[in-house]
C-alpha atoms as a PDB file:
ATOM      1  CA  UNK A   1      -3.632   4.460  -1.680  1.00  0.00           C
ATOM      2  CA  UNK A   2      -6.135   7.185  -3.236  1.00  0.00           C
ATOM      3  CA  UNK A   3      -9.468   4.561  -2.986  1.00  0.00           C
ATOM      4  CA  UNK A   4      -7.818   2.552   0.376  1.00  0.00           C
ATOM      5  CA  UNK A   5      -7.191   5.237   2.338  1.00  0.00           C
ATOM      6  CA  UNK A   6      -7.810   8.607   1.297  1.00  0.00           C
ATOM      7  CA  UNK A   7     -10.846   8.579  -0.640  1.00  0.00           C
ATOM      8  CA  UNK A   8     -12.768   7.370   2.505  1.00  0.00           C
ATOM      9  CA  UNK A   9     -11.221  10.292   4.663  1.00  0.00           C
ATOM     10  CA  UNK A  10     -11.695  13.286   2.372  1.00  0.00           C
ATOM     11  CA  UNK A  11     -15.452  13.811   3.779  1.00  0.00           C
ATOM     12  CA  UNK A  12     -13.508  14.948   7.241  1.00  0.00           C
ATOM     13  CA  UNK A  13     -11.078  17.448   5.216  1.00  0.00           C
ATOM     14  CA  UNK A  14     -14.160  18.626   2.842  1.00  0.00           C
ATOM     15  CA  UNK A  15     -16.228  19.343   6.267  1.00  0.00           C
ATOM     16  CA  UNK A  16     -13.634  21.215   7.771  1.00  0.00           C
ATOM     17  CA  UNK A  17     -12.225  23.133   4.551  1.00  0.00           C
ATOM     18  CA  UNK A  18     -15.779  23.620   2.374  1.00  0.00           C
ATOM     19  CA  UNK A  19     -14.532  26.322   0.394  1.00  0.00           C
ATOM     20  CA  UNK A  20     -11.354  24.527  -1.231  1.00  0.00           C
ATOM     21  CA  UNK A  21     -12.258  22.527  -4.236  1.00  0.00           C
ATOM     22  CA  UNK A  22     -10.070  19.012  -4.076  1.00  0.00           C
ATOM     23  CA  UNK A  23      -9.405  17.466  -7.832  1.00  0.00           C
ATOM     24  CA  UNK A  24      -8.083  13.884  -7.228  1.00  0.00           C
ATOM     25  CA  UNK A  25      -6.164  12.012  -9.738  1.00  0.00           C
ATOM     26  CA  UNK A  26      -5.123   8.479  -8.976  1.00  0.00           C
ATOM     27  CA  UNK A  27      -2.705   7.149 -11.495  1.00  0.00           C
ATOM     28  CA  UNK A  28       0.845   5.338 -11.157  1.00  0.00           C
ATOM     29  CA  UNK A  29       2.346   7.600 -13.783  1.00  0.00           C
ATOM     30  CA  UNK A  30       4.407  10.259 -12.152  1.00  0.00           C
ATOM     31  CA  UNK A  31       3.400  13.766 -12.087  1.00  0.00           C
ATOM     32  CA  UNK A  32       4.774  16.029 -14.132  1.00  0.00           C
ATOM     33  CA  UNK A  33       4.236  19.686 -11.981  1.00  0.00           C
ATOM     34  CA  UNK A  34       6.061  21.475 -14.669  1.00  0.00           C
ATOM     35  CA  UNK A  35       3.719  20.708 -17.711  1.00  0.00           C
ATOM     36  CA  UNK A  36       0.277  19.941 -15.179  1.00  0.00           C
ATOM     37  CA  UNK A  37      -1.204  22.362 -12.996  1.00  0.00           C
ATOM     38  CA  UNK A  38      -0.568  20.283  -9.895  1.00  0.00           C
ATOM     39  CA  UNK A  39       0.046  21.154  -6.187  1.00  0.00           C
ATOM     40  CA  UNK A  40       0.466  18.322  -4.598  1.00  0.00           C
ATOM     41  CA  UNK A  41       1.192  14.243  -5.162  1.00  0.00           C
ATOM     42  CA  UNK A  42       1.912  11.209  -2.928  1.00  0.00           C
ATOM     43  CA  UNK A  43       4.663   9.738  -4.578  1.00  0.00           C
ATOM     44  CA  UNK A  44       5.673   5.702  -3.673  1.00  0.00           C
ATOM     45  CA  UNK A  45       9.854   6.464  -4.003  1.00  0.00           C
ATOM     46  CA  UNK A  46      12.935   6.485  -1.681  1.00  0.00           C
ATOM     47  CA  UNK A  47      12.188  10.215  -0.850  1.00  0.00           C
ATOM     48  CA  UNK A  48      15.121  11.706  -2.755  1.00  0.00           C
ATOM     49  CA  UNK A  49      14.691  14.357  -5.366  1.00  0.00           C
ATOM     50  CA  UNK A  50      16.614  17.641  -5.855  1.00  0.00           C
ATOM     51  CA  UNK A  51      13.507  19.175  -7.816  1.00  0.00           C
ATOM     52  CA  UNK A  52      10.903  18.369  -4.868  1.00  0.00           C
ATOM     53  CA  UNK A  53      10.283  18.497  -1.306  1.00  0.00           C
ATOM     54  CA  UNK A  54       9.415  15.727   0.363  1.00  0.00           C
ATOM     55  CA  UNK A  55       7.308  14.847   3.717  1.00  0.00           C
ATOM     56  CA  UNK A  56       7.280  11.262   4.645  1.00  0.00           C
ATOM     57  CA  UNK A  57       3.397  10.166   4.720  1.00  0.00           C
ATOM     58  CA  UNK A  58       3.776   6.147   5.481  1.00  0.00           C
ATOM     59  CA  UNK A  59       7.149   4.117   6.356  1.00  0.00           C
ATOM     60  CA  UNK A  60       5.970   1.273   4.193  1.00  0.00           C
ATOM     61  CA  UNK A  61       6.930  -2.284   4.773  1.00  0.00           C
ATOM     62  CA  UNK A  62       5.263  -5.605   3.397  1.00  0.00           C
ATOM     63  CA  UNK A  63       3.707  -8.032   5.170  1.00  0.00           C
ATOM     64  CA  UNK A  64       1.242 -10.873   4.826  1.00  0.00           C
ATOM     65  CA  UNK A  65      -2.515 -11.330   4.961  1.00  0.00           C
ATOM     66  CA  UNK A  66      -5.629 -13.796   4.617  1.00  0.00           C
ATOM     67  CA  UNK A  67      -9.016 -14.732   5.809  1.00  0.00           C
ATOM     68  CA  UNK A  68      -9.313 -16.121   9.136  1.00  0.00           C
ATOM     69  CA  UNK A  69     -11.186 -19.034   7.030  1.00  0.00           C
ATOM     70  CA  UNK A  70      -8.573 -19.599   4.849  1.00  0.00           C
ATOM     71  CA  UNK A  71      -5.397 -19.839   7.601  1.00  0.00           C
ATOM     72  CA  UNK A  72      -7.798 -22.783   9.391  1.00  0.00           C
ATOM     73  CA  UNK A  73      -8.383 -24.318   5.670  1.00  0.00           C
ATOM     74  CA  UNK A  74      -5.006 -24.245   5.104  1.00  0.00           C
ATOM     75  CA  UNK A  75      -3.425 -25.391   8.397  1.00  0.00           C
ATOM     76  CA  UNK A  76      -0.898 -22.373   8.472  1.00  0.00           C
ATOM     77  CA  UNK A  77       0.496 -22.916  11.809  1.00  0.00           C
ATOM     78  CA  UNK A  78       3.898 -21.989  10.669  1.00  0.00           C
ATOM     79  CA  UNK A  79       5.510 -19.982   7.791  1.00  0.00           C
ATOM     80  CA  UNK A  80       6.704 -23.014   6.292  1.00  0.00           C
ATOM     81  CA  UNK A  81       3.040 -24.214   5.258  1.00  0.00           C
ATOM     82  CA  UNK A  82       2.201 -21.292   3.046  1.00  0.00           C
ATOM     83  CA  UNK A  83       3.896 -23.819   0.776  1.00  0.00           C
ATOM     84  CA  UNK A  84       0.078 -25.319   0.608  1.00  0.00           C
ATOM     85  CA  UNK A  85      -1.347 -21.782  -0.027  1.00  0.00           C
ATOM     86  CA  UNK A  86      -1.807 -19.799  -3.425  1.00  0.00           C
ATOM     87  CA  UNK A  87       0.222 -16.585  -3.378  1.00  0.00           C
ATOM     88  CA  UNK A  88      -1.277 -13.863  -4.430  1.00  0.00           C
ATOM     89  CA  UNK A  89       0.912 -11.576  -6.693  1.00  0.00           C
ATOM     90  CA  UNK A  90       0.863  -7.787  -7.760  1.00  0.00           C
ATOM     91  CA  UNK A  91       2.559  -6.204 -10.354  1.00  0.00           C
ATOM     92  CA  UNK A  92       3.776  -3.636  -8.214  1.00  0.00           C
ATOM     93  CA  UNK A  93       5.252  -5.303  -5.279  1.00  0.00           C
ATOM     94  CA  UNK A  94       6.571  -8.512  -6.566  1.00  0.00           C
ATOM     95  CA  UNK A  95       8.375  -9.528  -3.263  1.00  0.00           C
ATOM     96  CA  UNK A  96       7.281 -12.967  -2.457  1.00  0.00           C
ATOM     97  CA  UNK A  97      10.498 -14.680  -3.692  1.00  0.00           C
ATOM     98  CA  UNK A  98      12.226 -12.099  -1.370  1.00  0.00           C
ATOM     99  CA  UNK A  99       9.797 -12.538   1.567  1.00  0.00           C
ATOM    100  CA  UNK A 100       9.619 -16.426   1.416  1.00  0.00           C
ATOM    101  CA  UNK A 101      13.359 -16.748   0.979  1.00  0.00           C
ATOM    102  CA  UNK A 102      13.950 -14.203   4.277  1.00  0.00           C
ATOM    103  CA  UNK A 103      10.937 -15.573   6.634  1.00  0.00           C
ATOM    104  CA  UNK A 104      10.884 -19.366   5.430  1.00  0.00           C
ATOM    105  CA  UNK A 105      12.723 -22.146   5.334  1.00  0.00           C
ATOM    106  CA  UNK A 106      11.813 -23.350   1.900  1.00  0.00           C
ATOM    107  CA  UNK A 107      14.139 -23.868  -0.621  1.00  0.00           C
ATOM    108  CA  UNK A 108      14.156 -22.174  -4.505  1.00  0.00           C
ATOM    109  CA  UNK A 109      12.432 -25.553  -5.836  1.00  0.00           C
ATOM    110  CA  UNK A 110       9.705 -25.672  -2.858  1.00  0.00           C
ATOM    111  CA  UNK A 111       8.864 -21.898  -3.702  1.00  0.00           C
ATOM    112  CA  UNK A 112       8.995 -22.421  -7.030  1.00  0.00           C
ATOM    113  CA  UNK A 113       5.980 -25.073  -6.821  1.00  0.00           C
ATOM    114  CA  UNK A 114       3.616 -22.964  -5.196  1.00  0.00           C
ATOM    115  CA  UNK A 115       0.570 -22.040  -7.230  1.00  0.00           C
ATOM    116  CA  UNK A 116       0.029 -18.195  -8.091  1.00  0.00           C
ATOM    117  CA  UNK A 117      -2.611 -15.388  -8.985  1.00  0.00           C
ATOM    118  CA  UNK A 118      -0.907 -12.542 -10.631  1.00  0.00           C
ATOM    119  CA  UNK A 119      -2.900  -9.630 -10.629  1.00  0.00           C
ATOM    120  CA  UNK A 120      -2.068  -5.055 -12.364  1.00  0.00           C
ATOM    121  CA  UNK A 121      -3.491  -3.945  -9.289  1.00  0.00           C
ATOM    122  CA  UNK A 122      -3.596  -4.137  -5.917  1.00  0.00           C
ATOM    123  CA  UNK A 123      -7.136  -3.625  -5.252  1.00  0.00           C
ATOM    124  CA  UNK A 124      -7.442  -7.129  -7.447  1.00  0.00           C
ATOM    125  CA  UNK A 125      -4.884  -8.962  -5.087  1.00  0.00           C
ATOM    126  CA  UNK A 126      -6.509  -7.500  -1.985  1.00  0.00           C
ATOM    127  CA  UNK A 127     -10.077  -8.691  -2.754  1.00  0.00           C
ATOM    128  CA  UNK A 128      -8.691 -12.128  -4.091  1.00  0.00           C
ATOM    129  CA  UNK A 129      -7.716 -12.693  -0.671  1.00  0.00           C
ATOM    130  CA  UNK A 130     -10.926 -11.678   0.993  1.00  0.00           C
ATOM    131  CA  UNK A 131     -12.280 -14.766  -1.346  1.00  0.00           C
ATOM    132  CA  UNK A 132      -9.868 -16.794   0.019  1.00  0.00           C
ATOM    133  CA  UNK A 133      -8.395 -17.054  -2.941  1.00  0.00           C
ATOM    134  CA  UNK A 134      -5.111 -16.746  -1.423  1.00  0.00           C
ATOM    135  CA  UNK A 135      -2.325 -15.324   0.702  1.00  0.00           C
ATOM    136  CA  UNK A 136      -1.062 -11.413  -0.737  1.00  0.00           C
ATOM    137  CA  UNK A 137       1.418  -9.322   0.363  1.00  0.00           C
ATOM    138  CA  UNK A 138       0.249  -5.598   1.284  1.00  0.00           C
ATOM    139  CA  UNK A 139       1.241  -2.730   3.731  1.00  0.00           C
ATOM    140  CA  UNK A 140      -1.008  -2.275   6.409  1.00  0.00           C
ATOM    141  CA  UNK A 141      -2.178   1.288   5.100  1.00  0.00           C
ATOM    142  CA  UNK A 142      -3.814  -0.808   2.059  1.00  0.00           C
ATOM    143  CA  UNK A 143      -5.978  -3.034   4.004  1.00  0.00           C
ATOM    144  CA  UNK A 144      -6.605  -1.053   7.732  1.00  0.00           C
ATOM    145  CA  UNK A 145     -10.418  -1.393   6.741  1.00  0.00           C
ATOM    146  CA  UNK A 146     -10.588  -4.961   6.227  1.00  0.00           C
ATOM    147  CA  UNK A 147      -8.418  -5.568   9.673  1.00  0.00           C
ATOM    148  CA  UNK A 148     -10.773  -3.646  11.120  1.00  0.00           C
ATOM    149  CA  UNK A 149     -13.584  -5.385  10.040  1.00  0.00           C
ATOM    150  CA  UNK A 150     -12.053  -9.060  10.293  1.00  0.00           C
ATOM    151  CA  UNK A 151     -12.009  -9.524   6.894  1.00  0.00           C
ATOM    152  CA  UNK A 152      -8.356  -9.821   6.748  1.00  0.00           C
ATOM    153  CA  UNK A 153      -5.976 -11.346   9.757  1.00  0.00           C
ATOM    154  CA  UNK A 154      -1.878 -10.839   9.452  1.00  0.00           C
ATOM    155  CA  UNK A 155      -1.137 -14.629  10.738  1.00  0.00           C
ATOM    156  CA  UNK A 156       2.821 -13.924  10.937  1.00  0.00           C
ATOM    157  CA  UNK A 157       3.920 -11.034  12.214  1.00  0.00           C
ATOM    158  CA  UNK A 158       7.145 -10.798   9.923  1.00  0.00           C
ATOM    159  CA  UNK A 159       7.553  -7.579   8.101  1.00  0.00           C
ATOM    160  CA  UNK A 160       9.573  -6.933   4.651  1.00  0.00           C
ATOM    161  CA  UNK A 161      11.050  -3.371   4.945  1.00  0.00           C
ATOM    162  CA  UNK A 162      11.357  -1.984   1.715  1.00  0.00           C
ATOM    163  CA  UNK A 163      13.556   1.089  -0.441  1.00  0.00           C
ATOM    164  CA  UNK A 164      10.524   2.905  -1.033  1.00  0.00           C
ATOM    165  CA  UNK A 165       7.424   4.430   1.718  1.00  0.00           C
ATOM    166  CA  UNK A 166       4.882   7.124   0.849  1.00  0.00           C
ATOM    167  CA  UNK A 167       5.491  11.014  -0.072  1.00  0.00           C
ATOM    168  CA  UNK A 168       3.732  13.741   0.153  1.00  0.00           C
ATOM    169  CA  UNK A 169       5.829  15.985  -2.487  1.00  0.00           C
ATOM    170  CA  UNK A 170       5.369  19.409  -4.567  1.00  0.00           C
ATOM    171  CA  UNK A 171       7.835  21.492  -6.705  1.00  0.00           C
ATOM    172  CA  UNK A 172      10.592  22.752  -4.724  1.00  0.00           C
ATOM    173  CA  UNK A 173      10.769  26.045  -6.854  1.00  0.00           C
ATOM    174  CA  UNK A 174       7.127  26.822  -6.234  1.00  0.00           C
ATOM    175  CA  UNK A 175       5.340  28.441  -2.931  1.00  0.00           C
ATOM    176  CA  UNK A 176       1.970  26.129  -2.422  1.00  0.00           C
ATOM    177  CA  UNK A 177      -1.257  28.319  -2.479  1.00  0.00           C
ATOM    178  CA  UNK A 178      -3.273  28.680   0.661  1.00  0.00           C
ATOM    179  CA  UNK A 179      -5.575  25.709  -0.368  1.00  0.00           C
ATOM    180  CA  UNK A 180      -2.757  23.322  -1.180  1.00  0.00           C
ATOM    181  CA  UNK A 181      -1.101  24.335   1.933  1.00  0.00           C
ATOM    182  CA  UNK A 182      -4.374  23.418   4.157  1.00  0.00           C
ATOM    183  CA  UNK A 183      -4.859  19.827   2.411  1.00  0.00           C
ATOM    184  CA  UNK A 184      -0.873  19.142   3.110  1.00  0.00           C
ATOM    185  CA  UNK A 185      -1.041  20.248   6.998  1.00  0.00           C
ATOM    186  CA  UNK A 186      -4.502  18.247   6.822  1.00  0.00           C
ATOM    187  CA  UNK A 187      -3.026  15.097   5.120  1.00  0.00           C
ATOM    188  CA  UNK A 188       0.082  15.191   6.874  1.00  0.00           C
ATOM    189  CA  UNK A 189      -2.031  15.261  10.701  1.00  0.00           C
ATOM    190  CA  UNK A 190      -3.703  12.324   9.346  1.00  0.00           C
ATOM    191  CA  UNK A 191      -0.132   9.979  10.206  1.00  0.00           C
ATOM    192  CA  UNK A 192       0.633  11.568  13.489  1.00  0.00           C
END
């Protein structure tokens, strides 16, 4: 989320707050506000913590993309034929079992025989699949740029919801500064 879709939006919060200094740190370890000097973090969870208060950034779901080039290559007229595709697979959203076996009609041993590209990061699987490399599974926050641009089409419009979306959160015990309190407004306008 940090090089997807906020790193190419800070320039519009940096022209309109100059005088606050932004230090971003994009890591899949949690935060730990009580031991870093921290204001804020998005935070990939149900939402639920006593110690922190929450604002919901991004209801995420999952859902599938390609090329344009490689849905012709591949004939994928239906759901059914992504059994002649690669899947693409991340680390951190290993749903394809769960989204084939909820959108398809392929059985265990069919799924089980298509071909895969695991990839640690997302970015990885994303770009695979502009090579068409592939079919990945995403959110539509990660890959709004390559939509955009046609890089990337959804061919089926079915849509995974998952347990987790996107947080802003800080300390619930601890009154944001001025600064922190401008970024959240800003980054919470951003998903209005």
């Amino acid at each position: 989320m940090a090089s997807k879709w906020l790193g190419p939006r800070l320039e519009n919060f940096v022209g309109q707050h100059p005088e606050v200094e932004l230090h971003i740190n994009a890591s899949n370890r949690l935060v730990d506000f009580q031991s870093n000097d921290i204001d804020l973090a998005i935070r990939h969870f149900d939402g639920q913590s006593q110690d922190l208060t929450s604002h919901l950034v991004f209801d995420d779901e999952v859902r599938l993309y390609c090329t344009p080039s490689y849905r012709l290559a591949k004939g994928l007229a239906s759901v059914n034929d992504l059994a002649k595709t690669t899947l693409i697979i991340t680390t951190l959203l290993p749903m394809w079992d769960r989204w084939l076996s909820e959108f398809t009609d392929l059985r265990s041993d069919e799924r089980a025989k298509i071909p895969a590209l695991h990839f640690d990061q997302t970015l990885l699987a994303i770009d695979a699949a502009k090579r068409d490399q592939g079919v990945v599974l995403s959110n539509a926050l990660l890959v709004q740029e390559e939509l955009k641009r046609g890089e990337l089409i959804e061919p089926f419009s079915y849509r995974l919801s998952v347990e987790k979306s996107y947080y802003l959160v800080y300390p619930s015990n601890r009154s944001l500064s001025p600064a922190a309190n401008l970024f959240k407004d800003w980054l919470l306008g951003q998903f209005l």
